[in-house]
Protein backbone atom coordinates (compact mmCIF):
# COMPACT_ATOMS: atom_id res chain seq x y z
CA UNK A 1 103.72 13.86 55.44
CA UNK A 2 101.72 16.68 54.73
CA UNK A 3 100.97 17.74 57.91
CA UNK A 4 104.74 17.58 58.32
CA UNK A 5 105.28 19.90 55.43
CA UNK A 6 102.70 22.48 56.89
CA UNK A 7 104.28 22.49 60.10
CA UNK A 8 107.78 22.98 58.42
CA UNK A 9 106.15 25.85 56.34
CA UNK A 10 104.34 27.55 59.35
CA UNK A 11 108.00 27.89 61.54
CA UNK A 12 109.38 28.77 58.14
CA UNK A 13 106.73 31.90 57.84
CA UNK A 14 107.16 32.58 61.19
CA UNK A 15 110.43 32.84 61.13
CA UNK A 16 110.77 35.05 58.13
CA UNK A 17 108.06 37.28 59.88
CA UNK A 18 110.10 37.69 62.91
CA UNK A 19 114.01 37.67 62.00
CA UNK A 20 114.08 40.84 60.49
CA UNK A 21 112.29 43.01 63.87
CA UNK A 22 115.23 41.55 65.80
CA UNK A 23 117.57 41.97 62.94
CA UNK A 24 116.75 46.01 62.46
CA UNK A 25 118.94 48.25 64.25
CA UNK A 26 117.91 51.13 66.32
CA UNK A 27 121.27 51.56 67.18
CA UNK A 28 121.75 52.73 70.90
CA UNK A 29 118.63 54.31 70.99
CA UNK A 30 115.73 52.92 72.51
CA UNK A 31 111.85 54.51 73.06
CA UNK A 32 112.37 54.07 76.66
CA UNK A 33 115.84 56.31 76.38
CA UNK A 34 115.75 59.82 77.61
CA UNK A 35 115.41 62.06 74.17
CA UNK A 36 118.17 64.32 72.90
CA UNK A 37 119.00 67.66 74.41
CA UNK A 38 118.24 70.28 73.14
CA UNK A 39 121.36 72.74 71.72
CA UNK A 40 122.14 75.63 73.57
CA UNK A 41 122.85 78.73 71.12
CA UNK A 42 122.47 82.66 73.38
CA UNK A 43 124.00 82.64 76.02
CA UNK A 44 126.07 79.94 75.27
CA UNK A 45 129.47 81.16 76.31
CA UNK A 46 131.26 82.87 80.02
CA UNK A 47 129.47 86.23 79.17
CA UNK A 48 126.00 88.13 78.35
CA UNK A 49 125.85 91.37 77.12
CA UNK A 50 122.76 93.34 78.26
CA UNK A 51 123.98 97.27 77.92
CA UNK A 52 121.33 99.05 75.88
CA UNK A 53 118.88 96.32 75.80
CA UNK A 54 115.48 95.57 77.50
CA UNK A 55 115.66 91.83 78.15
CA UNK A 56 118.00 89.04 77.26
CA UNK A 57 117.05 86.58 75.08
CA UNK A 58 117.53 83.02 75.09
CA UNK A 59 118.05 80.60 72.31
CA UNK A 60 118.10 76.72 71.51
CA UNK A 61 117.88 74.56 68.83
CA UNK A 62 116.25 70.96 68.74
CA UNK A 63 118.08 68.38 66.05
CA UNK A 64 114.45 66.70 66.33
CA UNK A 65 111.21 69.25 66.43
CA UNK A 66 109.00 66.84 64.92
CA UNK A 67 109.36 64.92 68.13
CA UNK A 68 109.09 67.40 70.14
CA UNK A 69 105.81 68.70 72.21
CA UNK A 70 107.71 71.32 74.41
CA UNK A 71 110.14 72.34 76.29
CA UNK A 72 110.67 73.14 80.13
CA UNK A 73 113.15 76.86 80.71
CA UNK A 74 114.31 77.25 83.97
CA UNK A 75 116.66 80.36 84.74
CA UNK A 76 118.34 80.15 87.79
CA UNK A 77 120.47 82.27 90.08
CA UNK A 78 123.99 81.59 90.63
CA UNK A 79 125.90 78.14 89.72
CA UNK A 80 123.81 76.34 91.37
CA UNK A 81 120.37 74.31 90.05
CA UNK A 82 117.40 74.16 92.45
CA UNK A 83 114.00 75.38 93.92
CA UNK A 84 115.96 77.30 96.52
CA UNK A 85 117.69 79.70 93.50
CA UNK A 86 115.20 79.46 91.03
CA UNK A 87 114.31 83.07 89.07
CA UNK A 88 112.17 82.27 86.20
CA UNK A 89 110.40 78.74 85.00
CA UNK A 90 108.34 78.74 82.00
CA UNK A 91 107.06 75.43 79.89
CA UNK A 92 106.84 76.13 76.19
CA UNK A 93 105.14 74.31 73.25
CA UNK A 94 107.38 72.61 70.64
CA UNK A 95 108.58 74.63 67.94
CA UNK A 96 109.20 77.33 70.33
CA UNK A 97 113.53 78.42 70.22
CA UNK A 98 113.64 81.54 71.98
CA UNK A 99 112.42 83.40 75.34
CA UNK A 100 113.13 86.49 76.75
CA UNK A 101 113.73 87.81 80.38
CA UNK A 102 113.33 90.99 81.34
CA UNK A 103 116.37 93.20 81.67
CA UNK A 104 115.37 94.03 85.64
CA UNK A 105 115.75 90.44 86.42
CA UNK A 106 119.67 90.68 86.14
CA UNK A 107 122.50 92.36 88.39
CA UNK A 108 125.63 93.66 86.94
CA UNK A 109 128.51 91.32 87.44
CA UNK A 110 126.22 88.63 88.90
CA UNK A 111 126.35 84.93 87.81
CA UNK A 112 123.23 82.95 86.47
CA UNK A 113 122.45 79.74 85.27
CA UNK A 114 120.01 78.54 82.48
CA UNK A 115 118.67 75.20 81.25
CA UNK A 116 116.35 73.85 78.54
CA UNK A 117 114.73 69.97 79.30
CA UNK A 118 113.03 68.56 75.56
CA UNK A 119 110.06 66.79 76.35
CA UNK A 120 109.74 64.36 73.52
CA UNK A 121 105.72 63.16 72.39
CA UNK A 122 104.75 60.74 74.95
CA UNK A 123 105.78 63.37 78.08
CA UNK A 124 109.44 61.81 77.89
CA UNK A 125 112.22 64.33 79.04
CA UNK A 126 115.85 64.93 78.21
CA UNK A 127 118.30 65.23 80.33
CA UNK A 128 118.83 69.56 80.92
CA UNK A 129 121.36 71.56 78.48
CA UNK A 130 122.90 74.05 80.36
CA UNK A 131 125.21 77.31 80.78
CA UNK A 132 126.21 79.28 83.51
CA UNK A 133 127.12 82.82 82.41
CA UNK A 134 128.03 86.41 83.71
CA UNK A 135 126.36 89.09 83.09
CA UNK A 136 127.41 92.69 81.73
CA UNK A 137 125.46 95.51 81.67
């Protein structure tokens, strides 16, 4: 009888131990999930105004910099998104929002593309924001 009553207790423990890690919700996301995006904020829209100015400056935000241990720019020329077109590449630490290009690197009239990939703390990586823009000088 009693070593009935332990046993009962035991799977009752265990069970009251376990229930509630299958019971919280994480909602959809998942460690293994690719983190957020980061936001895109300059240039964000069709156009980007350089007259006057020595470089362009780009600009993100991150909905979760605590997670964050960089980020990896790539500027590109054109629509499209590969080695082949590729102007500038820089990987940045977290907490970093901004980067500038020199001015030279842009034509008049001529069509480039930018993205931003998060890297999350354990080296995980978000899918790329991007935004293909004109520019005016």
């Amino acid at each position: 009888m009693k070593k009935t009553l332990r046993l009962i207790f035991l799977m009752l423990s265990t069970l009251a131990f376990i229930l509630p890690l299958f019971a919280f919700d994480l909602g959809t996301k998942n460690f293994f999930d690719n983190p957020p995006a980061a936001n895109l904020v300059y240039p964000a829209k069709e156009e980007a105004l350089l007259a006057g100015k020595g470089s362009l400056e780009f600009q993100w935000s991150d909905d979760c910099p605590i997670e964050t241990e960089g980020y990896e720019f790539r500027l590109y020329n054109g629509y499209g998104m590969n080695d082949a077109v590729l102007i500038a590449k820089e990987n940045l630490p977290g907490g970093t929002t901004a980067l500038k290009i020199n001015a030279d690197k842009f034509e008049d009239g001529s069509t480039y593309t930018w993205s931003v990939k998060r890297i999350a703390n354990g080296g995980r990586k978000s899918d790329p924001a991007y935004n293909s823009f004109r520019v005016k000088k």
